[in-house]
Protein backbone atom coordinates (compact mmCIF):
# COMPACT_ATOMS: atom_id res chain seq x y z
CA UNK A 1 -61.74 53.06 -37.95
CA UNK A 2 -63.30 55.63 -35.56
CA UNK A 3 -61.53 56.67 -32.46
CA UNK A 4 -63.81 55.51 -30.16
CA UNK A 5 -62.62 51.92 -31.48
CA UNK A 6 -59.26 52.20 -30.99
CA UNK A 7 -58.33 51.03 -27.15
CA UNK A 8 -55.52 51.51 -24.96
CA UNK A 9 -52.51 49.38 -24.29
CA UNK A 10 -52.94 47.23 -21.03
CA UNK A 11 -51.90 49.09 -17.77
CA UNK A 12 -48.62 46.93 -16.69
CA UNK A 13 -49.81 45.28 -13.79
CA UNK A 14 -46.11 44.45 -12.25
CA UNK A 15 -45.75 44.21 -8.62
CA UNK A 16 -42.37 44.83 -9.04
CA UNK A 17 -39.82 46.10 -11.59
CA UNK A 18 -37.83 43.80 -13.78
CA UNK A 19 -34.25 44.70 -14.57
CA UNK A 20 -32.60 43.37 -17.44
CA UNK A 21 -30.32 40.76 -17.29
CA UNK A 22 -28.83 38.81 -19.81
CA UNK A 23 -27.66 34.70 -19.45
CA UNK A 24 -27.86 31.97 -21.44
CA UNK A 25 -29.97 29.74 -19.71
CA UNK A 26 -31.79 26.13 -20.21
CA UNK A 27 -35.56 26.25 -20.87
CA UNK A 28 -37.03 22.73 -19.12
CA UNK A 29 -40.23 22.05 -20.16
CA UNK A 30 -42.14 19.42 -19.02
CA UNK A 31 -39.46 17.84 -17.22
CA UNK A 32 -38.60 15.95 -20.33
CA UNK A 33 -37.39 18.78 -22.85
CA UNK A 34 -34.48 21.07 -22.59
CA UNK A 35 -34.40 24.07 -25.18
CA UNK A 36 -31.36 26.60 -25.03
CA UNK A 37 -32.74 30.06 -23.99
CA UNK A 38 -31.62 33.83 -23.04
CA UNK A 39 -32.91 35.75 -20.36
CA UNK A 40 -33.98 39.20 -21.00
CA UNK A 41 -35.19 40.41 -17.76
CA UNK A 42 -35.70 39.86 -14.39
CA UNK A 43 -37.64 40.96 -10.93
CA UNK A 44 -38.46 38.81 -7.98
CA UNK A 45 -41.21 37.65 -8.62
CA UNK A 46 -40.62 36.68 -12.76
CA UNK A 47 -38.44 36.52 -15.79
CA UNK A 48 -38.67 36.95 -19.44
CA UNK A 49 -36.57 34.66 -21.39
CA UNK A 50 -35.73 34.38 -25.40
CA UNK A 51 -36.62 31.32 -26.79
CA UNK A 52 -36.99 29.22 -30.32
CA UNK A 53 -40.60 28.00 -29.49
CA UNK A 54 -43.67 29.32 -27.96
CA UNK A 55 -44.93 27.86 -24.94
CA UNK A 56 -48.74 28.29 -23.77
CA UNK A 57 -50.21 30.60 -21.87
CA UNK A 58 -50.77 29.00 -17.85
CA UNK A 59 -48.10 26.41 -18.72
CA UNK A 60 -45.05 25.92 -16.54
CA UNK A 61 -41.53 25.42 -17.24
CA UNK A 62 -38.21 25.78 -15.65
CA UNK A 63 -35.58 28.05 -16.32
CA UNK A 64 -31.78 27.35 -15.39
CA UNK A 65 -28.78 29.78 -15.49
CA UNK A 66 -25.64 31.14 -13.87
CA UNK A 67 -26.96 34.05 -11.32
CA UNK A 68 -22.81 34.94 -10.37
CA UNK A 69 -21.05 37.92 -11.12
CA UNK A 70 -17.83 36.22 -10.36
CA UNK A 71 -15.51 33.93 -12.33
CA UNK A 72 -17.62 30.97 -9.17
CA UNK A 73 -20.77 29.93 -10.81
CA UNK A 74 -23.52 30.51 -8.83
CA UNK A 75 -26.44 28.14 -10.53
CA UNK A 76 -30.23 29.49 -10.36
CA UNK A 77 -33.27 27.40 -11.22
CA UNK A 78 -36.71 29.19 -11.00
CA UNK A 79 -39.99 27.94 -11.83
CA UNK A 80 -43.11 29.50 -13.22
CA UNK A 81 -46.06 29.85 -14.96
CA UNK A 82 -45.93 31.42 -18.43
CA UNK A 83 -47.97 34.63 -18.35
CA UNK A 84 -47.38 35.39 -22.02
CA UNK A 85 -45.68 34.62 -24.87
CA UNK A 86 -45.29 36.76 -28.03
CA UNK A 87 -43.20 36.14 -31.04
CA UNK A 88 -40.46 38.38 -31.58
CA UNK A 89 -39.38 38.71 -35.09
CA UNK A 90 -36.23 36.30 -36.12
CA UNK A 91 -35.18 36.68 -32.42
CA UNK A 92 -37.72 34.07 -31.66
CA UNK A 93 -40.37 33.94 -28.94
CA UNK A 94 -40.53 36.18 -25.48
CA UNK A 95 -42.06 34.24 -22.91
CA UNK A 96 -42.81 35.65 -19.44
CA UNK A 97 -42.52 34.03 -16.49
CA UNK A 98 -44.13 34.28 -13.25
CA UNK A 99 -42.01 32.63 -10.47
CA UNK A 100 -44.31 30.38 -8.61
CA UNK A 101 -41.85 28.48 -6.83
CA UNK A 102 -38.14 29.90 -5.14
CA UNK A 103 -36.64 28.67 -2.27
CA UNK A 104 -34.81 31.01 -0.14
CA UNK A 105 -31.58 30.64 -1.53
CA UNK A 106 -33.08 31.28 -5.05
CA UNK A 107 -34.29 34.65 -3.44
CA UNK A 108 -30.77 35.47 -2.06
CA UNK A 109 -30.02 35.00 -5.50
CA UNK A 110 -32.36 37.00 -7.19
CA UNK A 111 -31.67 39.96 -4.32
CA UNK A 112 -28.25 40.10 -5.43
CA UNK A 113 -28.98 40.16 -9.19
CA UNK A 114 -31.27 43.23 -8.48
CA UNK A 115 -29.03 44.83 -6.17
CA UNK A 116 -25.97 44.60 -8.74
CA UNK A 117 -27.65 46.23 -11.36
CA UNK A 118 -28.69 49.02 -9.20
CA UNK A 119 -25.25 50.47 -9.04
């Protein structure tokens, strides 16, 4: 291996930053399959969530989980178009989603995620 074959990783080509943020949440797939999931991280305009399968690349699915900070649950459903999915060791699968559809009280929602965490 010469060093002229070695290449660089790719450039992260977020618009915006995701925070982390961890929920359990409810992978829907297909409108037909629910799988339990985690969320890792979040921005406003995608997610990455933990789950036990992989999911391809340009599919969408649906993610649903409490957005509150407060004892009142404060449900959030986002959709979105998996941008990539990579295993990750016994933890399962990563799979990144970017939001292609949030009404505006799914953006309040996601505003006051953000803003909490940047205390």
């Amino acid at each position: 291996m010469t060093l002229n074959s070695l290449s660089l990783a790719p450039r992260n080509a977020r618009a915006t930053p995701r925070l982390l943020f961890h929920r359990p949440a409810t992978l829907h797939i297909d409108d037909k399959r629910a799988v339990s999931a985690r969320t890792v991280d979040i921005s406003m305009e995608g997610l990455c969530i933990q789950a036990d399968l992989a999911l391809p690349v340009n599919s969408f699915a649906t993610v649903e989980f409490n957005a509150s900070y407060t004892a009142e649950p404060a449900p959030l459903r986002l959709r979105g178009r998996v941008a990539y999915c990579v295993l990750a060791g016994t933890a399962g699968f990563r799979i990144g989603l970017h939001v292609t559809q949030m009404d505006a009280r799914a953006k309040k929602q996601v505003e006051n995620i953000l803003a909490m965490q940047k205390f």
